[in-house]
C-alpha atoms as a PDB file:
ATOM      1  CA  UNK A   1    -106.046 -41.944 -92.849  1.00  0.00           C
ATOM      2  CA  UNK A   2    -106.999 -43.079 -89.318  1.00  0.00           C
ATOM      3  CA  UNK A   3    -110.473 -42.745 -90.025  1.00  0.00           C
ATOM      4  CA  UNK A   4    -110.307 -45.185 -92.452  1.00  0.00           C
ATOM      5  CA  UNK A   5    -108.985 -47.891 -90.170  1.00  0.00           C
ATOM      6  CA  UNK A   6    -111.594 -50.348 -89.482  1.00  0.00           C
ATOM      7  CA  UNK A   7    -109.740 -53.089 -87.218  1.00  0.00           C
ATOM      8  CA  UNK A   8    -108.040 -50.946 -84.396  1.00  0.00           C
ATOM      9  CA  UNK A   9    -106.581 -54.315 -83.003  1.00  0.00           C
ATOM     10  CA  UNK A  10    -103.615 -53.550 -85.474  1.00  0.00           C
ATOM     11  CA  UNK A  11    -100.474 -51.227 -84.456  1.00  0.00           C
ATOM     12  CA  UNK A  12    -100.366 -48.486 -86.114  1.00  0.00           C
ATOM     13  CA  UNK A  13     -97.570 -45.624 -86.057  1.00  0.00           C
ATOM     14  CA  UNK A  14     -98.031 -41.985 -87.083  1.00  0.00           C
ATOM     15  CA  UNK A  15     -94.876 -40.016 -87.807  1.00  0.00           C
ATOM     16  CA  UNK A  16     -94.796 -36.343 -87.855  1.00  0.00           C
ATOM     17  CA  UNK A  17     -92.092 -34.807 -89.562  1.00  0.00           C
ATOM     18  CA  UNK A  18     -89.390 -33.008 -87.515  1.00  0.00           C
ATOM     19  CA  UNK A  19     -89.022 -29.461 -87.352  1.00  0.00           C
ATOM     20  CA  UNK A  20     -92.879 -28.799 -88.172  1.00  0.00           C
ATOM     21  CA  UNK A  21     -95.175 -25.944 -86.157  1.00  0.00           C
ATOM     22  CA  UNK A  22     -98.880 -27.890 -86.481  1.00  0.00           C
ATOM     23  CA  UNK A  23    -101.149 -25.088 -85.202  1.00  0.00           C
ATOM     24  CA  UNK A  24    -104.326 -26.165 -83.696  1.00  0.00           C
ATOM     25  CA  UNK A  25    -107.833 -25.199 -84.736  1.00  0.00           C
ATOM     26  CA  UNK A  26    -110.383 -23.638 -82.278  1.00  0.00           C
ATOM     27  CA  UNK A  27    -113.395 -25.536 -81.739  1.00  0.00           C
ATOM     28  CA  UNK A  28    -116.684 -23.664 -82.935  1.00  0.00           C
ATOM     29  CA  UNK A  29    -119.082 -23.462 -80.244  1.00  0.00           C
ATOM     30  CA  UNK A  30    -121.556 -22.311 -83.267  1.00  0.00           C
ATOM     31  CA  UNK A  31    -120.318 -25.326 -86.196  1.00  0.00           C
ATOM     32  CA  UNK A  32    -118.820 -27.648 -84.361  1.00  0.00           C
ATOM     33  CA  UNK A  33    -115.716 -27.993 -86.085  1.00  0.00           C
ATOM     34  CA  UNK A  34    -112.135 -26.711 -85.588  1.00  0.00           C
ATOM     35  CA  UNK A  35    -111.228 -23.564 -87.170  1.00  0.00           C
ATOM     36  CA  UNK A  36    -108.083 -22.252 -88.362  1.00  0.00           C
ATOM     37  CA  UNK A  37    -105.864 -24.601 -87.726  1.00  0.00           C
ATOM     38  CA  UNK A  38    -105.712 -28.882 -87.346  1.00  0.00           C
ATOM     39  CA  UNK A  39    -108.398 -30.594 -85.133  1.00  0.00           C
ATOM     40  CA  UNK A  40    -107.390 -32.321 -82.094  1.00  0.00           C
ATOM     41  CA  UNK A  41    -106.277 -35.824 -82.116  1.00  0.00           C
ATOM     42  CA  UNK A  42    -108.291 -38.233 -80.924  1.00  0.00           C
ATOM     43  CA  UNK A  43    -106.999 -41.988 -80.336  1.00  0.00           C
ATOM     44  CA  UNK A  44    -108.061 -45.210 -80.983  1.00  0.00           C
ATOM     45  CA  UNK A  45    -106.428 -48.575 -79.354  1.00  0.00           C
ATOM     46  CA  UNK A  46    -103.065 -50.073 -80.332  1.00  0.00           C
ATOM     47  CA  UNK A  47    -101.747 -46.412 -82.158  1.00  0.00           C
ATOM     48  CA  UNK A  48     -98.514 -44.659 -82.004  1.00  0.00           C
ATOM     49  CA  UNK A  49     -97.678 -40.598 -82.580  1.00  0.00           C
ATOM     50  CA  UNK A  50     -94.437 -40.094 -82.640  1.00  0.00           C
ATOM     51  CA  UNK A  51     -92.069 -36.809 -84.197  1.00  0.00           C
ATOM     52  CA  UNK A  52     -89.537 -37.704 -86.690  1.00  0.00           C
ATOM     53  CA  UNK A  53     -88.797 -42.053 -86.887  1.00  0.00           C
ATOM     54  CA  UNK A  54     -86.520 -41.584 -83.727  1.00  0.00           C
ATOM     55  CA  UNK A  55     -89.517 -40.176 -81.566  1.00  0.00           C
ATOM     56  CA  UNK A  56     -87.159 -37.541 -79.646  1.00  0.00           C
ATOM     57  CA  UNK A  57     -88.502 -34.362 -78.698  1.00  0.00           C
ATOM     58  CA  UNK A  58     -85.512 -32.743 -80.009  1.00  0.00           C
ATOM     59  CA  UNK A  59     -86.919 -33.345 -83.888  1.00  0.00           C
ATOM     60  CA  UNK A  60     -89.501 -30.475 -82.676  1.00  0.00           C
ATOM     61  CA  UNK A  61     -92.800 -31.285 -83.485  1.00  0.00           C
ATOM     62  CA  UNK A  62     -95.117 -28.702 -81.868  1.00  0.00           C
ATOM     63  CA  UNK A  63     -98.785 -28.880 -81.198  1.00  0.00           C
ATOM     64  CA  UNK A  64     -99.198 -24.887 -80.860  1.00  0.00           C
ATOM     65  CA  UNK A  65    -102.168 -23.322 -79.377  1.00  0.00           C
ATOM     66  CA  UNK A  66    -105.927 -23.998 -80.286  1.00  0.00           C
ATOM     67  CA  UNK A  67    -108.348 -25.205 -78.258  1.00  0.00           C
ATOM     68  CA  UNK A  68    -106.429 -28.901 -77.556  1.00  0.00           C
ATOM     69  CA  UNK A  69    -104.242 -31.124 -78.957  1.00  0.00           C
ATOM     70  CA  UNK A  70    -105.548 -34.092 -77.627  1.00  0.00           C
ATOM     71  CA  UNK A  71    -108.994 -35.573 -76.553  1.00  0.00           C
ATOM     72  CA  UNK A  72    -108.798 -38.439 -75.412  1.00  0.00           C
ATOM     73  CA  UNK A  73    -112.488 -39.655 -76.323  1.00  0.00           C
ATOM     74  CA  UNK A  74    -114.036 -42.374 -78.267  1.00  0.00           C
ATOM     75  CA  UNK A  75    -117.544 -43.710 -76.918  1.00  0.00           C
ATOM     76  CA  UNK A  76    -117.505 -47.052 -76.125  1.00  0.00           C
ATOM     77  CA  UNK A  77    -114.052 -48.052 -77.438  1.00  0.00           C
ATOM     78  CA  UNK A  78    -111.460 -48.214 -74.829  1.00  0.00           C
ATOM     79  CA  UNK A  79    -108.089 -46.009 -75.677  1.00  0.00           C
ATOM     80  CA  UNK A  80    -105.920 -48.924 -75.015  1.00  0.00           C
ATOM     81  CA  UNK A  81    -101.907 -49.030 -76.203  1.00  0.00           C
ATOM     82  CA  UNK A  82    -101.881 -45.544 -77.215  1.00  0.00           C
ATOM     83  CA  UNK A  83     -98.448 -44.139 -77.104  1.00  0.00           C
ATOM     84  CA  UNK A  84     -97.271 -40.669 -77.703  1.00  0.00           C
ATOM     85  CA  UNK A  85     -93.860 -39.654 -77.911  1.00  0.00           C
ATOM     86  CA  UNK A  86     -91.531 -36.727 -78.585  1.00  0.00           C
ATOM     87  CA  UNK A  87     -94.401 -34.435 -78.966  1.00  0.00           C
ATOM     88  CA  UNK A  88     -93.983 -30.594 -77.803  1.00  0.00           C
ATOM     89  CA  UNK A  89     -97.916 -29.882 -76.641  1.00  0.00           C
ATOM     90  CA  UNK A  90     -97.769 -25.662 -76.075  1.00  0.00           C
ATOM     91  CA  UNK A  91    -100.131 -23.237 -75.117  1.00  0.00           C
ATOM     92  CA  UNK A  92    -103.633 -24.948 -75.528  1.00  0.00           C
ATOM     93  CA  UNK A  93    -106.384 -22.468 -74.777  1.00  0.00           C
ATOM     94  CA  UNK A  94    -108.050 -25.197 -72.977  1.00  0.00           C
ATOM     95  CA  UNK A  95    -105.831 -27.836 -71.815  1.00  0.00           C
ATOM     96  CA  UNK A  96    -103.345 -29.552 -74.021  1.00  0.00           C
ATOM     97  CA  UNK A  97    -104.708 -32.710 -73.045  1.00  0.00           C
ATOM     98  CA  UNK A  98    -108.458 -33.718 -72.242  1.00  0.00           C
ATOM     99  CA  UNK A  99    -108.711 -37.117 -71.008  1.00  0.00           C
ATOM    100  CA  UNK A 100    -112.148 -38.637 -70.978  1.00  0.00           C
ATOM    101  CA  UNK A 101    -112.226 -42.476 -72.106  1.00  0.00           C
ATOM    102  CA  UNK A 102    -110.807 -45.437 -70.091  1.00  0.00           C
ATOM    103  CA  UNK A 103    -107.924 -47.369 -71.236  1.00  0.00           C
ATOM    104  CA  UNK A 104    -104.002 -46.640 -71.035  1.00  0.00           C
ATOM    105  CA  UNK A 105    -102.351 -43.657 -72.411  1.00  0.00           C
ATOM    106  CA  UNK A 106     -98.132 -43.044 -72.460  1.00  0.00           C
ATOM    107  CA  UNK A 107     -96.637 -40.226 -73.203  1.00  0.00           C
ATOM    108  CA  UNK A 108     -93.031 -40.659 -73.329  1.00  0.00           C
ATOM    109  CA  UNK A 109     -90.037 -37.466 -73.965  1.00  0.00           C
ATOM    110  CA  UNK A 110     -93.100 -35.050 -74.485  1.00  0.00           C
ATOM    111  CA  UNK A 111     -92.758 -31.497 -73.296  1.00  0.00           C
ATOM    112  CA  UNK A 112     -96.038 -29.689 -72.150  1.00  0.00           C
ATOM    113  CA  UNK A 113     -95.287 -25.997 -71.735  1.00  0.00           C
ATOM    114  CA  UNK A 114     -96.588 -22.679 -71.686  1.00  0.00           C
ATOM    115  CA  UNK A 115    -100.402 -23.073 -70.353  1.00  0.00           C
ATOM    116  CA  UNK A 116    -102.230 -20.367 -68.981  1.00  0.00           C
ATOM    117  CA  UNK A 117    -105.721 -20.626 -69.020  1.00  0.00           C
ATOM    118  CA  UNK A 118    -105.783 -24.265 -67.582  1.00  0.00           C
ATOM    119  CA  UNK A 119    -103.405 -27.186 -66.698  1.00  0.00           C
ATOM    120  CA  UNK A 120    -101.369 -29.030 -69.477  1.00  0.00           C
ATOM    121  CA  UNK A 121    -103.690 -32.014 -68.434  1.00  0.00           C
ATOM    122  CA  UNK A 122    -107.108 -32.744 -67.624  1.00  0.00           C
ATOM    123  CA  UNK A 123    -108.478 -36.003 -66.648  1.00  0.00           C
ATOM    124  CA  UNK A 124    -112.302 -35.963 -66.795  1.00  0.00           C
ATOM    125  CA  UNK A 125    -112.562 -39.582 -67.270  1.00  0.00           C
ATOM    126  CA  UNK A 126    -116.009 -40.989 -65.866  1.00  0.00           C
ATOM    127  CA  UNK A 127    -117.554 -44.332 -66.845  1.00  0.00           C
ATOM    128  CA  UNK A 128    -120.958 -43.340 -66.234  1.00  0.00           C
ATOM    129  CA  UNK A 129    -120.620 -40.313 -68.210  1.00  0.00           C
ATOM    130  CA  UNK A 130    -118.751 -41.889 -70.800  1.00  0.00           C
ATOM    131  CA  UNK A 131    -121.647 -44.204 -71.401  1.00  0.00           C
ATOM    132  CA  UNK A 132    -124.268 -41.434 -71.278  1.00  0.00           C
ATOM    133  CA  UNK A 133    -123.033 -39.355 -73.676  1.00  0.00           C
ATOM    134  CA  UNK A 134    -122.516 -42.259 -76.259  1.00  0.00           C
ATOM    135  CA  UNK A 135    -125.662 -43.381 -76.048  1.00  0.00           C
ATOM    136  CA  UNK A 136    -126.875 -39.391 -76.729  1.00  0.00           C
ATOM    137  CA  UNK A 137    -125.093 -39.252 -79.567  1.00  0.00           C
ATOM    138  CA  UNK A 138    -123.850 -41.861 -81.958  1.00  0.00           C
ATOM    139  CA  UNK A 139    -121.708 -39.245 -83.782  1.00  0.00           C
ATOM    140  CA  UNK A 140    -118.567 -38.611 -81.247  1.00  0.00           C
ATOM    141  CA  UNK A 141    -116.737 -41.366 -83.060  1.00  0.00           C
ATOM    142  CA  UNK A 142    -112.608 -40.913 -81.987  1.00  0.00           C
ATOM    143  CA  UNK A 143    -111.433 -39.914 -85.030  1.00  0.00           C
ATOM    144  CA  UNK A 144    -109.501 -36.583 -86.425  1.00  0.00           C
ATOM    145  CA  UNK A 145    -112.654 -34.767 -87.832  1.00  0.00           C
ATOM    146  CA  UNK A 146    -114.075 -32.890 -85.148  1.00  0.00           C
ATOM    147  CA  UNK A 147    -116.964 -34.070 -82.803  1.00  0.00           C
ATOM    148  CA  UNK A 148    -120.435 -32.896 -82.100  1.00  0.00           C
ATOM    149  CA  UNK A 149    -121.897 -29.115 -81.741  1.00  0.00           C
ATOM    150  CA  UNK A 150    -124.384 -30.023 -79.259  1.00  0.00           C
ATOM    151  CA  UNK A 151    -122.309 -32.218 -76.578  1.00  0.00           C
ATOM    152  CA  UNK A 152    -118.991 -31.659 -76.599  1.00  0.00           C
ATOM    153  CA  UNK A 153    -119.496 -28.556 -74.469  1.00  0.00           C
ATOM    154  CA  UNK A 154    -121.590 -30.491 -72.335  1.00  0.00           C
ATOM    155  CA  UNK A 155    -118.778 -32.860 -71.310  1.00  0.00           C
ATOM    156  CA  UNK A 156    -116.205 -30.096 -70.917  1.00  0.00           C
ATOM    157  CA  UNK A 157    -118.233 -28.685 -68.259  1.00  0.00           C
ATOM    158  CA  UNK A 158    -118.941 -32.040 -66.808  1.00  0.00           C
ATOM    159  CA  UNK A 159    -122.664 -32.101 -66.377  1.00  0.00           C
ATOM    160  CA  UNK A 160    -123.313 -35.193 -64.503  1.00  0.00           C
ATOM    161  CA  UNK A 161    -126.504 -34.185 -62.470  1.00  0.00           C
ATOM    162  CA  UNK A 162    -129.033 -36.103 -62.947  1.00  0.00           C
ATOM    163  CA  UNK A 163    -127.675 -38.794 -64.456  1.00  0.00           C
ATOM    164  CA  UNK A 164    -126.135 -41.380 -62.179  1.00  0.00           C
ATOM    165  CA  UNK A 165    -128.810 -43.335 -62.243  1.00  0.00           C
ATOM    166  CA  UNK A 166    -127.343 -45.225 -65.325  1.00  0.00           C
ATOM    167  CA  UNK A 167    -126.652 -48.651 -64.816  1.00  0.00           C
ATOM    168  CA  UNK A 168    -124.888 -52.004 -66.646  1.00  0.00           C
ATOM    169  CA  UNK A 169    -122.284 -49.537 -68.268  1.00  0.00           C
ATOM    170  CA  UNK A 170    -120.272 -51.558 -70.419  1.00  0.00           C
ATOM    171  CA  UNK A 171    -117.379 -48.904 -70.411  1.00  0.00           C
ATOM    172  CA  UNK A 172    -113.461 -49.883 -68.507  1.00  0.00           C
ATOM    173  CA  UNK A 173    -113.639 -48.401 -65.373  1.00  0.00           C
ATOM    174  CA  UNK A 174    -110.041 -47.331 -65.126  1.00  0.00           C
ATOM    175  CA  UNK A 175    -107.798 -44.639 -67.170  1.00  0.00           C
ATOM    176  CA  UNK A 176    -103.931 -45.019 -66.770  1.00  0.00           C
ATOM    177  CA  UNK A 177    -102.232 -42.351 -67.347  1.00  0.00           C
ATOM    178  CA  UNK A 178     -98.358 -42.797 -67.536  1.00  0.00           C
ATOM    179  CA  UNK A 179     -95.850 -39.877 -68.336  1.00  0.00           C
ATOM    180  CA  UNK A 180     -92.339 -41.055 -68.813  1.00  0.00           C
ATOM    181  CA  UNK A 181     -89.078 -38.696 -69.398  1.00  0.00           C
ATOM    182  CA  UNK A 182     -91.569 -35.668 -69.957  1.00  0.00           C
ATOM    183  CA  UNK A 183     -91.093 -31.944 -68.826  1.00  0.00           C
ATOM    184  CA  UNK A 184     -94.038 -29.882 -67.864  1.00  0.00           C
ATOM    185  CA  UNK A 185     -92.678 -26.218 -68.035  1.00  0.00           C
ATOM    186  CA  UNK A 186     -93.255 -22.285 -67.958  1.00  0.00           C
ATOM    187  CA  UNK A 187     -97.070 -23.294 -67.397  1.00  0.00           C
ATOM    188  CA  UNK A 188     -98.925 -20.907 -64.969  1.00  0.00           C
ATOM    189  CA  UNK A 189    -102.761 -20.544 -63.520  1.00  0.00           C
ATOM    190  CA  UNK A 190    -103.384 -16.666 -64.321  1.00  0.00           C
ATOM    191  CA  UNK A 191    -106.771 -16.849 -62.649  1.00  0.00           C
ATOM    192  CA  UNK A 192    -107.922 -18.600 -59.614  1.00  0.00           C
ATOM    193  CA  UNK A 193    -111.481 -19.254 -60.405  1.00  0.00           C
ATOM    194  CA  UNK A 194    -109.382 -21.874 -63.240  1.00  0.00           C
ATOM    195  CA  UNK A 195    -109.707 -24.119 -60.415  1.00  0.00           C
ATOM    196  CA  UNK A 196    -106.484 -26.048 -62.186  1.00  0.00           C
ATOM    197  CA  UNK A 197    -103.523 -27.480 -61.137  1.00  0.00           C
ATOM    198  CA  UNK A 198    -100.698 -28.747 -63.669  1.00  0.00           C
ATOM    199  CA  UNK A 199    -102.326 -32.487 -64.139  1.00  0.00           C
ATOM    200  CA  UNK A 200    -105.701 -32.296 -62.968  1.00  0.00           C
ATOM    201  CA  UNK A 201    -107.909 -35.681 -62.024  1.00  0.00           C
ATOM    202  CA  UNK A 202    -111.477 -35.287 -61.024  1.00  0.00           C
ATOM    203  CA  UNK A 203    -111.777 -39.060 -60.410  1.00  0.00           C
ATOM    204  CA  UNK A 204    -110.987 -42.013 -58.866  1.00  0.00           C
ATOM    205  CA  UNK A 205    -111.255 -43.697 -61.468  1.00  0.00           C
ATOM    206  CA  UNK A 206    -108.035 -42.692 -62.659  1.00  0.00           C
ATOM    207  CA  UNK A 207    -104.499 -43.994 -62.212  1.00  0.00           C
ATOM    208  CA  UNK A 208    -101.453 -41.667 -62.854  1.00  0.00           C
ATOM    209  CA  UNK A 209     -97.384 -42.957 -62.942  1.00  0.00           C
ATOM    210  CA  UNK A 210     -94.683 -40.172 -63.258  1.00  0.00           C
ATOM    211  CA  UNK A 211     -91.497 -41.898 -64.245  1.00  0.00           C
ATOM    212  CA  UNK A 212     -88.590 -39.371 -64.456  1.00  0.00           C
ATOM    213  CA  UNK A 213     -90.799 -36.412 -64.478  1.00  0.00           C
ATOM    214  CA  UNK A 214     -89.241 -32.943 -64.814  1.00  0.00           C
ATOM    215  CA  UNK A 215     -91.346 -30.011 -63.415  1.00  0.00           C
ATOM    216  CA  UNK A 216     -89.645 -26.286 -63.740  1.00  0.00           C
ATOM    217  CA  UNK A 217     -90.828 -22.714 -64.002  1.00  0.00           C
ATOM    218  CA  UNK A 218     -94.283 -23.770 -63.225  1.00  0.00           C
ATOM    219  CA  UNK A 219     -96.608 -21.137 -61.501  1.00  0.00           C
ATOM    220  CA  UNK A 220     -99.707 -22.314 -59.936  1.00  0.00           C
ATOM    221  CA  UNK A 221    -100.076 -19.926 -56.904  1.00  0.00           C
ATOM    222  CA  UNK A 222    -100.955 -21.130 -53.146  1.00  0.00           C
ATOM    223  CA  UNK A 223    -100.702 -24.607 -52.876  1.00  0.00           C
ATOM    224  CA  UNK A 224    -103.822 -24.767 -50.772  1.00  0.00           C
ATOM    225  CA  UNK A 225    -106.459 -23.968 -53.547  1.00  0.00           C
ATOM    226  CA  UNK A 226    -109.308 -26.230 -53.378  1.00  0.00           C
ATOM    227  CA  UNK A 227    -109.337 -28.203 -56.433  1.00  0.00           C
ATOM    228  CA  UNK A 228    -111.899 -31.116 -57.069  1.00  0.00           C
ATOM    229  CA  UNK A 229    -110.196 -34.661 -57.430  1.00  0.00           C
ATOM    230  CA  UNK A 230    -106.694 -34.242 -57.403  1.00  0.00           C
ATOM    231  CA  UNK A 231    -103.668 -32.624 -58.979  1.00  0.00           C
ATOM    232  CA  UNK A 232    -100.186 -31.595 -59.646  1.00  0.00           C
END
């Protein structure tokens, strides 16, 4: 349905029914495609996700496992307006949310629990890169179906060398992140080379509010580990 929308300048509003377990797909390393299970969102401007019509986490909509539930990526179209709300995001084998495309996204009452492997939240939003790997490959479009075999691994591992010589990038230069009346619980780093913490920013590019934030049962080992950027 969202891939058929052609003017993103117009709200829309997604509701996922109450009470519903949506199990995440795995992304294929070999295909390129999620497997068993629903691919991971990926917003456009002006679009709101919300569980059940009052939005409340307590409906309990549950993005469970797979490799994300969001990525925040969409080429050259900024993720502005994007609102999620009421949204349990649990035990991504990634991180529940990849954030990689300027613009503004809110979550509001969402609960992010139960990550191991990484943080709930990674922010590897770079204009330069952003621009680069557009202009590689037309086909990483922001929509529901998937993205490309050959770069999205690229970008998870963040391969910027060699290309910072790009110039008159035509991307935002700023993410905003805001998390509002969300808990981030019974998340843990089980191995130190995850080089993690809870919300993870590699950039400066990147501005992050916390308004009413609960943090409980979290587990992320000695607070001095050296992580790139900054984090939570």
């Amino acid at each position: 349905r969202e891939k058929a929308v052609q003017d993103v300048q117009v709200g829309r509003t997604y509701v996922l029914c109450p009470g519903t377990v949506f199990f995440m797909g795995t992304l294929s390393q070999t295909t390129g495609q999620f497997e068993n299970g629903f691919a991971g969102i990926t917003p456009r401007p002006n679009v709101l996700y919300k569980c059940g019509e009052s939005g409340s986490s307590g409906n309990g909509c549950r993005l469970l496992g797979g490799s994300f539930a969001i990525f925040g990526y969409g080429g050259d179209t900024e993720q502005t307006n994007v609102t999620f709300q009421g949204l349990t995001i649990e035990s991504s084998q990634l991180s529940g949310v990849i954030a990689a495309n300027a613009g503004d996204l809110t979550f509001i009452d969402c609960i992010f629990k139960n990550h191991e492997s990484s943080g709930p939240v990674n922010i590897v939003f770079d204009s330069q890169l952003v621009r680069r790997l557009s202009q590689r490959n037309d086909n990483l479009h922001g929509d529901l179906h998937g993205h490309s075999e050959s770069h999205f691994p690229d970008f998870l591992v963040d391969s910027r060398e060699g290309e910072r010589h790009l110039q008159g990038s035509t991307a935002l230069t700023t993410l905003t992140m805001t998390f509002k009346q969300c808990i981030f619980e019974g998340n843990k780093l089980i191995s130190a080379q995850a080089n993690s913490g809870m919300v993870t920013s590699a950039t400066p590019e990147t501005i992050l509010v916390f308004d009413d934030v609960i943090f409980r049962d979290n587990d992320y080992g000695d607070p001095t580990l050296q992580i790139p950027g900054a984090a939570i």
